[in-house]
C-alpha atoms as a PDB file:
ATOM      1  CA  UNK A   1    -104.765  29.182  17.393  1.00  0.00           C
ATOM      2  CA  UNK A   2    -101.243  30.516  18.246  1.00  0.00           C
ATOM      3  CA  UNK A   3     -98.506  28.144  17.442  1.00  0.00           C
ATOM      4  CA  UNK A   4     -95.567  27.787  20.214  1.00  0.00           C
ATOM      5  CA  UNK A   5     -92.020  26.694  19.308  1.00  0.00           C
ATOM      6  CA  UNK A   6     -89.347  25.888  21.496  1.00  0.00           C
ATOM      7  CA  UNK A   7     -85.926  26.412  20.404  1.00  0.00           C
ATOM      8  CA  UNK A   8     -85.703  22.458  20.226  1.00  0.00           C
ATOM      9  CA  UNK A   9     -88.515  22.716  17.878  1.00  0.00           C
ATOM     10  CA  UNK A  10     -86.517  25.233  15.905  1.00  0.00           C
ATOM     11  CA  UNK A  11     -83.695  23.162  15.457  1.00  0.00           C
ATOM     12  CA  UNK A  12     -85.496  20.224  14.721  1.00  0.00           C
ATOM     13  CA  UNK A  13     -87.159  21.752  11.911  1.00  0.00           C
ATOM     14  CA  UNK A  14     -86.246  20.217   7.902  1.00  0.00           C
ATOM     15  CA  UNK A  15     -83.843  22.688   6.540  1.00  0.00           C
ATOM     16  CA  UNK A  16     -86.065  24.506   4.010  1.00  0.00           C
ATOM     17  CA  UNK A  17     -88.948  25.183   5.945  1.00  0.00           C
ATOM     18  CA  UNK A  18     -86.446  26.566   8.904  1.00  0.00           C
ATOM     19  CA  UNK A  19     -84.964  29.039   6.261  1.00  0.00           C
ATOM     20  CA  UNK A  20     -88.270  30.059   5.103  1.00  0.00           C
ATOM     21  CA  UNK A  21     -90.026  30.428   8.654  1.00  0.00           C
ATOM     22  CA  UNK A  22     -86.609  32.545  10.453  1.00  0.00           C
ATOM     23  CA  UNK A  23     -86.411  34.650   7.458  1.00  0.00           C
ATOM     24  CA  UNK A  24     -89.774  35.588   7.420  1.00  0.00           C
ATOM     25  CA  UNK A  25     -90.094  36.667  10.752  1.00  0.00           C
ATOM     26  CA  UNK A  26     -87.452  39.839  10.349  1.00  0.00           C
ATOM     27  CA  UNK A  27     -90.737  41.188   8.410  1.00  0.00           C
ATOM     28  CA  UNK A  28     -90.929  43.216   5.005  1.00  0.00           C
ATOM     29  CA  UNK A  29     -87.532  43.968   3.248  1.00  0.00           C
ATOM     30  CA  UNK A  30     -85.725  45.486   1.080  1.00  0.00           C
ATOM     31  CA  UNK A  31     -85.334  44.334  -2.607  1.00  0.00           C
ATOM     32  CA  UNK A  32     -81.659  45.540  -3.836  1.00  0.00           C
ATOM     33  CA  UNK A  33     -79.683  44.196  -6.750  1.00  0.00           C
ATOM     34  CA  UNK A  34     -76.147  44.524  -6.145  1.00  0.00           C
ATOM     35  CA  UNK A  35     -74.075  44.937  -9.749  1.00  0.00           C
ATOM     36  CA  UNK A  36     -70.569  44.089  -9.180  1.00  0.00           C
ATOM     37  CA  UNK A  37     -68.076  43.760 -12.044  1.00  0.00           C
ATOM     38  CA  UNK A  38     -64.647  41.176 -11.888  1.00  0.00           C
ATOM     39  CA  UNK A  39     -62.918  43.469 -14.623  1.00  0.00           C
ATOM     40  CA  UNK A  40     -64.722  41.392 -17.334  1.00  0.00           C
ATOM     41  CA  UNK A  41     -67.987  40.283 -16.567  1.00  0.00           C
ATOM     42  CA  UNK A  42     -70.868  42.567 -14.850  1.00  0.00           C
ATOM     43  CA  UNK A  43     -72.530  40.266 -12.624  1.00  0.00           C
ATOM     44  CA  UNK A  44     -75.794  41.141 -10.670  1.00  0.00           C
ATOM     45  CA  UNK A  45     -77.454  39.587  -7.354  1.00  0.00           C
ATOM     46  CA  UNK A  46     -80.647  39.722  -5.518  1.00  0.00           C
ATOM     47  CA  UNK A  47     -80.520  40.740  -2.001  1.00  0.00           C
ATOM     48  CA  UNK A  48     -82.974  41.491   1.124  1.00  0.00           C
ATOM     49  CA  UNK A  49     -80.154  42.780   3.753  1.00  0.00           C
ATOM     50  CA  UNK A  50     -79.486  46.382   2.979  1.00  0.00           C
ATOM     51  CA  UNK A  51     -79.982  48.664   5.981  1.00  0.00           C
ATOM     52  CA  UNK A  52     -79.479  52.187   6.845  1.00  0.00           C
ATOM     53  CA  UNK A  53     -75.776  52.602   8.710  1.00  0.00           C
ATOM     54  CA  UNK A  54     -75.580  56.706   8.765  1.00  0.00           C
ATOM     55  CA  UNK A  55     -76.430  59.383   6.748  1.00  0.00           C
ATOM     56  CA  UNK A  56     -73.084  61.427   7.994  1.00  0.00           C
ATOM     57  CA  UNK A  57     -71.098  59.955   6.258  1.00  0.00           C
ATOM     58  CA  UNK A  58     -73.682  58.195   3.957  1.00  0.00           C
ATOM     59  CA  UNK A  59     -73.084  54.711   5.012  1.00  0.00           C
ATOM     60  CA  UNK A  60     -75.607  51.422   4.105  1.00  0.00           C
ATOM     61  CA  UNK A  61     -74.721  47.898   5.254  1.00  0.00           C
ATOM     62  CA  UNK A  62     -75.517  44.637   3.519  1.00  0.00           C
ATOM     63  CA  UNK A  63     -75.392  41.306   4.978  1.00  0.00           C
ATOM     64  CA  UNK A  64     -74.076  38.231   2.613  1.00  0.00           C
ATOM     65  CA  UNK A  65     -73.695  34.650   3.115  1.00  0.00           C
ATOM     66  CA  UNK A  66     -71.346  32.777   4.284  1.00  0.00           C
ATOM     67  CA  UNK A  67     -68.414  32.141   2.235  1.00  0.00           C
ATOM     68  CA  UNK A  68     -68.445  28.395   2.056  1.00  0.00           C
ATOM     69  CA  UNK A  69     -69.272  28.218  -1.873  1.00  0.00           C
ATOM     70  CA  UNK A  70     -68.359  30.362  -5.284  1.00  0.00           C
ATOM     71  CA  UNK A  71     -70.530  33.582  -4.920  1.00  0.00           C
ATOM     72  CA  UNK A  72     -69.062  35.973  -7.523  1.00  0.00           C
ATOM     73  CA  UNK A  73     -70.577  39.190  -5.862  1.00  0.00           C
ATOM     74  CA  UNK A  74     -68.790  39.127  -2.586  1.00  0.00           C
ATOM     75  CA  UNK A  75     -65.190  37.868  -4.348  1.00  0.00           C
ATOM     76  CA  UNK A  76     -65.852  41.101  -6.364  1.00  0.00           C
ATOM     77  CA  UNK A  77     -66.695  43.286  -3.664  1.00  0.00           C
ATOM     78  CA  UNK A  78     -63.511  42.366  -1.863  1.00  0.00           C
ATOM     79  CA  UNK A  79     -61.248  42.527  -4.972  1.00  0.00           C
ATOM     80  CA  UNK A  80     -62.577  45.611  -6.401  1.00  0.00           C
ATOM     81  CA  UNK A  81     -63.894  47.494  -3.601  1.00  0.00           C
ATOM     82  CA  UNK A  82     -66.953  48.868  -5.421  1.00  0.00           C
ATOM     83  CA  UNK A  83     -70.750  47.861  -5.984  1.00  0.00           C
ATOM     84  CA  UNK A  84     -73.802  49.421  -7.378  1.00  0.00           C
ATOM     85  CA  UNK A  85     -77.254  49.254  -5.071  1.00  0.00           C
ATOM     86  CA  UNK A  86     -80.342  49.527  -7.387  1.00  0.00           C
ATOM     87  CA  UNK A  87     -83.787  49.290  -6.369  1.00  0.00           C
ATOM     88  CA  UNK A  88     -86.002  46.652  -7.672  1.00  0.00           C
ATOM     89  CA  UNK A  89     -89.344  47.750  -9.455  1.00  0.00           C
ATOM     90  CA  UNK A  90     -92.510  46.243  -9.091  1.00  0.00           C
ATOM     91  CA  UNK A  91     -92.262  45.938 -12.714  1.00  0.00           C
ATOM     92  CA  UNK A  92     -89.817  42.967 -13.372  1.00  0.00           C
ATOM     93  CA  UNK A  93     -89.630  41.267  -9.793  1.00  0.00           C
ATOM     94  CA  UNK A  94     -88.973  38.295 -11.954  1.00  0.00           C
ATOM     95  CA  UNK A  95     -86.331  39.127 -13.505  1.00  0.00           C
ATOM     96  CA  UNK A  96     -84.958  40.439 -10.353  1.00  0.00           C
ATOM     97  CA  UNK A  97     -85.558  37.410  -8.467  1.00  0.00           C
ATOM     98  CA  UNK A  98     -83.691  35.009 -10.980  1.00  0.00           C
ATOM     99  CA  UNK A  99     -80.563  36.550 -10.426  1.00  0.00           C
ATOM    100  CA  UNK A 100     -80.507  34.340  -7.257  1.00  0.00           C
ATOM    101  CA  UNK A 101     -80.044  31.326  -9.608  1.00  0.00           C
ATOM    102  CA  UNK A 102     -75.843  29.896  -9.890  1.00  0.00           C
ATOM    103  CA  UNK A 103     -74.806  30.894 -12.821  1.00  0.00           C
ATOM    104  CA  UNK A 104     -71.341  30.450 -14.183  1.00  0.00           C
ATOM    105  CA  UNK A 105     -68.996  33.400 -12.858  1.00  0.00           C
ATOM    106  CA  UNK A 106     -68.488  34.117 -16.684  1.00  0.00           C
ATOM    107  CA  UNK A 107     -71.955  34.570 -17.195  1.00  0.00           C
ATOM    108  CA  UNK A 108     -73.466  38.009 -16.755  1.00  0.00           C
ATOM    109  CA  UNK A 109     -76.711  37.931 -14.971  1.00  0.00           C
ATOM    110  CA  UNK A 110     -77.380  41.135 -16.682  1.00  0.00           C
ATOM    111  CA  UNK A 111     -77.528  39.288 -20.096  1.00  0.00           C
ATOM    112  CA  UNK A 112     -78.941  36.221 -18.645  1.00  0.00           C
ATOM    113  CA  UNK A 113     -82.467  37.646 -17.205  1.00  0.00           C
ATOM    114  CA  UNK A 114     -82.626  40.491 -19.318  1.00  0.00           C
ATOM    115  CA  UNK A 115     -81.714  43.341 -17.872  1.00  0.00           C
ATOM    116  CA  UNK A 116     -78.978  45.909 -18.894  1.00  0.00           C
ATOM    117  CA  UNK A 117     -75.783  47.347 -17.166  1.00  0.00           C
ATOM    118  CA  UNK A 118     -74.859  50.716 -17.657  1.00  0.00           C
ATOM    119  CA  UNK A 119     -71.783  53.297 -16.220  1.00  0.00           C
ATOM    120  CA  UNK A 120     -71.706  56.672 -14.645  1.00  0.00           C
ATOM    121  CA  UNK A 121     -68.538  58.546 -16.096  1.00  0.00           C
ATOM    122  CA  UNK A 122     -66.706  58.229 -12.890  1.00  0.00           C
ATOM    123  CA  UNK A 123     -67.880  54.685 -11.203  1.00  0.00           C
ATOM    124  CA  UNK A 124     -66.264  51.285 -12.224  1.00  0.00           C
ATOM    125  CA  UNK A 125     -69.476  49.373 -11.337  1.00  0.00           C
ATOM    126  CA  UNK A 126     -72.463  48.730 -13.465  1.00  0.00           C
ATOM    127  CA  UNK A 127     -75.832  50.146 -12.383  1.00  0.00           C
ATOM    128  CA  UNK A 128     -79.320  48.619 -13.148  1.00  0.00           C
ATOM    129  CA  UNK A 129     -80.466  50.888 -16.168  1.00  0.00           C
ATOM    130  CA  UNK A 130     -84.309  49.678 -15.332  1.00  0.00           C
ATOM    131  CA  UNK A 131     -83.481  50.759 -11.605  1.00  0.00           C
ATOM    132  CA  UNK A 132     -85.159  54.001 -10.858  1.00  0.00           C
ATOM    133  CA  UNK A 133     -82.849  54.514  -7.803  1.00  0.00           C
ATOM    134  CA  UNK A 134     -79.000  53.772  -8.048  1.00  0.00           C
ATOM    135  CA  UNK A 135     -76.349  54.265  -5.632  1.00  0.00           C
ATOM    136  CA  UNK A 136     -72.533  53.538  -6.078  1.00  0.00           C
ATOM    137  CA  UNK A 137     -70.646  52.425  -3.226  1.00  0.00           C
ATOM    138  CA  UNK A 138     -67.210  51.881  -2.181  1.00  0.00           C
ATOM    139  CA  UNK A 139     -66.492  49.537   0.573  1.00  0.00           C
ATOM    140  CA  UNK A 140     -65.913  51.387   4.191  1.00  0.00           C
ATOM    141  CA  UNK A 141     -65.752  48.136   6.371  1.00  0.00           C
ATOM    142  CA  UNK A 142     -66.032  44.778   6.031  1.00  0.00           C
ATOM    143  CA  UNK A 143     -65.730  41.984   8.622  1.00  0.00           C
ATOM    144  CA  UNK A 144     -67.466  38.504   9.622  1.00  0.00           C
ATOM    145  CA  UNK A 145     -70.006  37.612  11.990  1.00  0.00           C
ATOM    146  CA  UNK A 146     -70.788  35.295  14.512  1.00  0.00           C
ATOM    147  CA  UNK A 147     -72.610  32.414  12.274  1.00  0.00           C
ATOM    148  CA  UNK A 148     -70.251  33.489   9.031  1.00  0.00           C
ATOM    149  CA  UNK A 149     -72.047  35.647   7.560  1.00  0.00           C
ATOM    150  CA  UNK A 150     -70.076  38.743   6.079  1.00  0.00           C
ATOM    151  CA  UNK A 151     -71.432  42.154   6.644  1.00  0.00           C
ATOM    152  CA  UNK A 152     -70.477  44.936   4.418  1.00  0.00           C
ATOM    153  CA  UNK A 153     -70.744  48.076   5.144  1.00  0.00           C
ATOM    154  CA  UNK A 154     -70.239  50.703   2.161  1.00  0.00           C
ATOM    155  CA  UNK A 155     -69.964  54.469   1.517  1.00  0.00           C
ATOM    156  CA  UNK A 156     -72.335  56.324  -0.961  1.00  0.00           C
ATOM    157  CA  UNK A 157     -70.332  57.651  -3.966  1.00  0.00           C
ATOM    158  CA  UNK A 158     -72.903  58.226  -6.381  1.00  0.00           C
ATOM    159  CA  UNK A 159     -76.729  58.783  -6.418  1.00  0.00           C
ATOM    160  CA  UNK A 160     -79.057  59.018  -9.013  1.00  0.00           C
ATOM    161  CA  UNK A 161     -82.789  59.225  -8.511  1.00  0.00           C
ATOM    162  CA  UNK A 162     -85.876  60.942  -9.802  1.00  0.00           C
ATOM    163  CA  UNK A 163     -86.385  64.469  -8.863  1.00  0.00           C
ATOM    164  CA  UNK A 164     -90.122  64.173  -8.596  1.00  0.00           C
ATOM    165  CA  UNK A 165     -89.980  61.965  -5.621  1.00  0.00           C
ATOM    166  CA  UNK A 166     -87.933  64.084  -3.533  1.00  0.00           C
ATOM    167  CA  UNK A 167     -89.788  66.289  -1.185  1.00  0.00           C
ATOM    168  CA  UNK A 168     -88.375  69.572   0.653  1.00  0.00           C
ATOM    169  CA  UNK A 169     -87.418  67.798   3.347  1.00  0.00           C
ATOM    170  CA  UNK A 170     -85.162  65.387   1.446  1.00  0.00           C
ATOM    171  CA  UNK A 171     -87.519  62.099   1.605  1.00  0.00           C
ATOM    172  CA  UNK A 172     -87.265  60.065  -0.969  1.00  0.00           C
ATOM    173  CA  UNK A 173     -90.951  58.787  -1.514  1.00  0.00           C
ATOM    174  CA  UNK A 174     -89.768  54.929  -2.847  1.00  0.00           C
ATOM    175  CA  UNK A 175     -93.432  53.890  -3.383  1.00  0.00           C
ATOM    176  CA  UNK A 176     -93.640  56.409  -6.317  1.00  0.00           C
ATOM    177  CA  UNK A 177     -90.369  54.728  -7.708  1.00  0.00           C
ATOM    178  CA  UNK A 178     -92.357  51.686  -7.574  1.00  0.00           C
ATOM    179  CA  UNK A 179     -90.068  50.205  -5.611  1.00  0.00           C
ATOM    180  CA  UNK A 180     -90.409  46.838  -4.204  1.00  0.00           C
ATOM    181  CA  UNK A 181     -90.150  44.745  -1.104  1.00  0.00           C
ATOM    182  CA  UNK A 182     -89.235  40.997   0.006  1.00  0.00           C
ATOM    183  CA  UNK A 183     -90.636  39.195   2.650  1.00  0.00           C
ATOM    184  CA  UNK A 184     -89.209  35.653   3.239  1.00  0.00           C
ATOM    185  CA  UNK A 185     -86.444  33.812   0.754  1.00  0.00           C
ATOM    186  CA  UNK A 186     -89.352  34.848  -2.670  1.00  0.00           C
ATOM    187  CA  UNK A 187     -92.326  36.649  -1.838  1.00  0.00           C
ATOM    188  CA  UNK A 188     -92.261  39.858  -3.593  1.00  0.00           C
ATOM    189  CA  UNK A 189     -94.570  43.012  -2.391  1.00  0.00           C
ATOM    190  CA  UNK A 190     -95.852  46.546  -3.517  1.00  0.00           C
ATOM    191  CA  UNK A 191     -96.345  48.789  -0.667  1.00  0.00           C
ATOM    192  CA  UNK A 192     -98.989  51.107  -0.033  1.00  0.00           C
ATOM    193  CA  UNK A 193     -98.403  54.429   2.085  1.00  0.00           C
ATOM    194  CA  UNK A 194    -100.756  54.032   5.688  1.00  0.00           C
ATOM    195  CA  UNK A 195     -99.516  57.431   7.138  1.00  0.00           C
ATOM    196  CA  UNK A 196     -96.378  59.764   7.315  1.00  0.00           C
ATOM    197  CA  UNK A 197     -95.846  61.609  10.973  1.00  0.00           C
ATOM    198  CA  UNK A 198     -94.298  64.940  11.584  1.00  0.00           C
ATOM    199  CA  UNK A 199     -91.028  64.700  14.275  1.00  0.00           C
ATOM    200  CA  UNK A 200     -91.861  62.938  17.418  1.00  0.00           C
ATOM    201  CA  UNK A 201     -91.668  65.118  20.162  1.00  0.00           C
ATOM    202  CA  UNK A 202     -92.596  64.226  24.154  1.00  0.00           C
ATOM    203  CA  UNK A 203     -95.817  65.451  25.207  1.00  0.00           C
ATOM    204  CA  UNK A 204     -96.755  66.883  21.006  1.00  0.00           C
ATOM    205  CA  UNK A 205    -100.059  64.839  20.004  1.00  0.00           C
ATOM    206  CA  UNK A 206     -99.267  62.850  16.957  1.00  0.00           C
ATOM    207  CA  UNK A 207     -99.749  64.520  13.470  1.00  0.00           C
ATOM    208  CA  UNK A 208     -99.961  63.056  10.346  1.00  0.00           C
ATOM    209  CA  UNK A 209     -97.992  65.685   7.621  1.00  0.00           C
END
């Protein structure tokens, strides 16, 4: 039996289960840990908003939260103008996920789940070492939307990734990476490949590669 509801409905809704019913309907997700540092302390968040922006230049937005309370990673986007993106493995989800928790801002997430930052010679913020695929970004644009949230939108410095899953096209084959997925505010997800299509061309039959 389908269930209807009205935007009344919607807003009628108890808080929590509103949250976790909108942002499960945007479907699977990304699972990114942003590593951010103040000058001091590394710090390290959980996030499900990264999206594709360009790949000329290389450009990946990121949508964050309203401003209303503390949240360390955004002040140290803004102040520093740099971030790390590293996937999350289907390996330590857990750990990933409890970087969502408020900590202290001079408390390292890093040191607090158990994972460990590390630097590129040329890049100010601190990567995932456990992350198979790492990007360092500098910010390009930022600016606020209509409900407060704050989109960023950043410029790919830095890459690192494994050879292996890199095909001669230039996909990067993320399930091999183990990399995982978010649906919801906590439901973590492996993915399993269901078919990869050659360019879509009018009137061409589809073809799987």
């Amino acid at each position: 039996m389908t269930k209807q509801f009205t935007r009344s409905d919607i807003d009628a809704l108890a808080q929590r289960y509103r949250a976790n019913l909108i942002n499960s309907l945007s479907g699977f997700k990304s699972a990114t840990l942003v590593g951010t540092s103040d000058g001091q302390t590394n710090n390290l968040a959980i996030v499900s908003s990264v999206v594709h922006v360009g790949a000329n230049p290389p450009l990946l937005g990121m949508i964050m939260r309203p401003h209303t309370v503390t949240r360390d990673t955004l002040s140290n986007i803004k102040q520093q103008g740099f971030y790390t993106l590293n996937h999350v493995s289907t390996d330590w989800v857990d750990k990933a996920h409890q970087t969502s928790a408020r900590y202290a801002p001079e408390d390292s997430e890093f040191d607090a789940v158990g994972l460990t930052p590390v630097f590129s010679e040329t890049f100010s913020a601190p990567y995932v070492k456990e992350s198979e695929i790492k990007m360092g970004l500098k910010v390009a644009q930022h600016f606020t939307l209509l409900n407060e949230t704050e989109m960023v939108i950043g410029e790919i410095q830095e890459l690192f990734l494994p050879e292996a899953i890199i095909d001669t096209e230039g996909y990067a084959d993320i399930e091999q990476a183990k990399t995982a997925c978010i649906s919801g505010l906590d439901s973590y997800h492996g993915t399993s490949r269901i078919a990869q299509f050659a360019y879509a061309k009018p009137g061409v039959d589809l073809s799987q590669k």
